[in-house]
Protein backbone atom coordinates (compact mmCIF):
# COMPACT_ATOMS: atom_id res chain seq x y z
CA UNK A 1 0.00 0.00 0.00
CA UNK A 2 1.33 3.34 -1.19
CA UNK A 3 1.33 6.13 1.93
CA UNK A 4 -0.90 9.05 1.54
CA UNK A 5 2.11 11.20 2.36
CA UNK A 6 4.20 10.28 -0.21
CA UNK A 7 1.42 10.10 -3.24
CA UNK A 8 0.62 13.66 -1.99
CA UNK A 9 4.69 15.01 -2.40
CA UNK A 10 5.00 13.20 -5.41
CA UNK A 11 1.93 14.65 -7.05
CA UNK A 12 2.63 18.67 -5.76
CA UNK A 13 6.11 18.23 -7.54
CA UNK A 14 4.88 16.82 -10.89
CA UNK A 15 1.28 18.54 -10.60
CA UNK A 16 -0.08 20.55 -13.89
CA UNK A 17 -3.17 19.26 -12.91
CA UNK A 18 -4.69 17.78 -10.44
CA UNK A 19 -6.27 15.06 -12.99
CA UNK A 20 -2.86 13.58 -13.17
CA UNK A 21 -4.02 12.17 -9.60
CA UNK A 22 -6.27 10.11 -11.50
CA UNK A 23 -4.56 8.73 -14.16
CA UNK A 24 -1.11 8.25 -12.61
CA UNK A 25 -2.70 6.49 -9.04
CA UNK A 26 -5.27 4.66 -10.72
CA UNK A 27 -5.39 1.28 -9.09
CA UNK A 28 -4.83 2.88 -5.61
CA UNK A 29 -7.65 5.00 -6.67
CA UNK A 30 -10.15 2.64 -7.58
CA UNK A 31 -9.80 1.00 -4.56
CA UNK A 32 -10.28 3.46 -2.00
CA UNK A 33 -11.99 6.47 -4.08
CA UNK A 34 -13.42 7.99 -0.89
CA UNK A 35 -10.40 8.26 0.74
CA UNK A 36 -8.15 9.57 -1.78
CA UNK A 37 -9.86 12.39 -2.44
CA UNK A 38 -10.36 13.27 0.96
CA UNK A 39 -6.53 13.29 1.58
CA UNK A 40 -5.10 14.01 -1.90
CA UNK A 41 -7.35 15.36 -4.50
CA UNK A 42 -9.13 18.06 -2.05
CA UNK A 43 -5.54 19.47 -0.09
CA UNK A 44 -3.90 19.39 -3.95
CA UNK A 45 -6.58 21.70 -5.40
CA UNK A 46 -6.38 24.03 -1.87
CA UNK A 47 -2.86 24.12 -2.46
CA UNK A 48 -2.89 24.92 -6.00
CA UNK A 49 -5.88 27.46 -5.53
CA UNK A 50 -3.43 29.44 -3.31
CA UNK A 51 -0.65 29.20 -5.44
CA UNK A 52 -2.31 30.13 -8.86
């Protein structure tokens, strides 16, 4: 199981975005599709928001 910690550092540094998300962490997203975008999808778009 990947760690939420290090999909989420991996993603900010490579994010154009935040659809990559999806198609780069697809079988850890299918499986727990709640959960991922609760920790990665949702702080990812915050972060970008502020940063735009």
């Amino acid at each position: 199981m990947v760690k939420s910690r290090n999909l989420a550092s991996i993603i900010i540094k490579r994010h154009k975005n935040d659809m990559i998300i999806v198609r780069t962490y697809r079988p850890f997203y299918k499986k727990r599709k709640k959960e991922f975008f609760e920790n990665i999808v949702i702080p990812i778009r915050e972060i970008l928001g502020k940063n735009l």
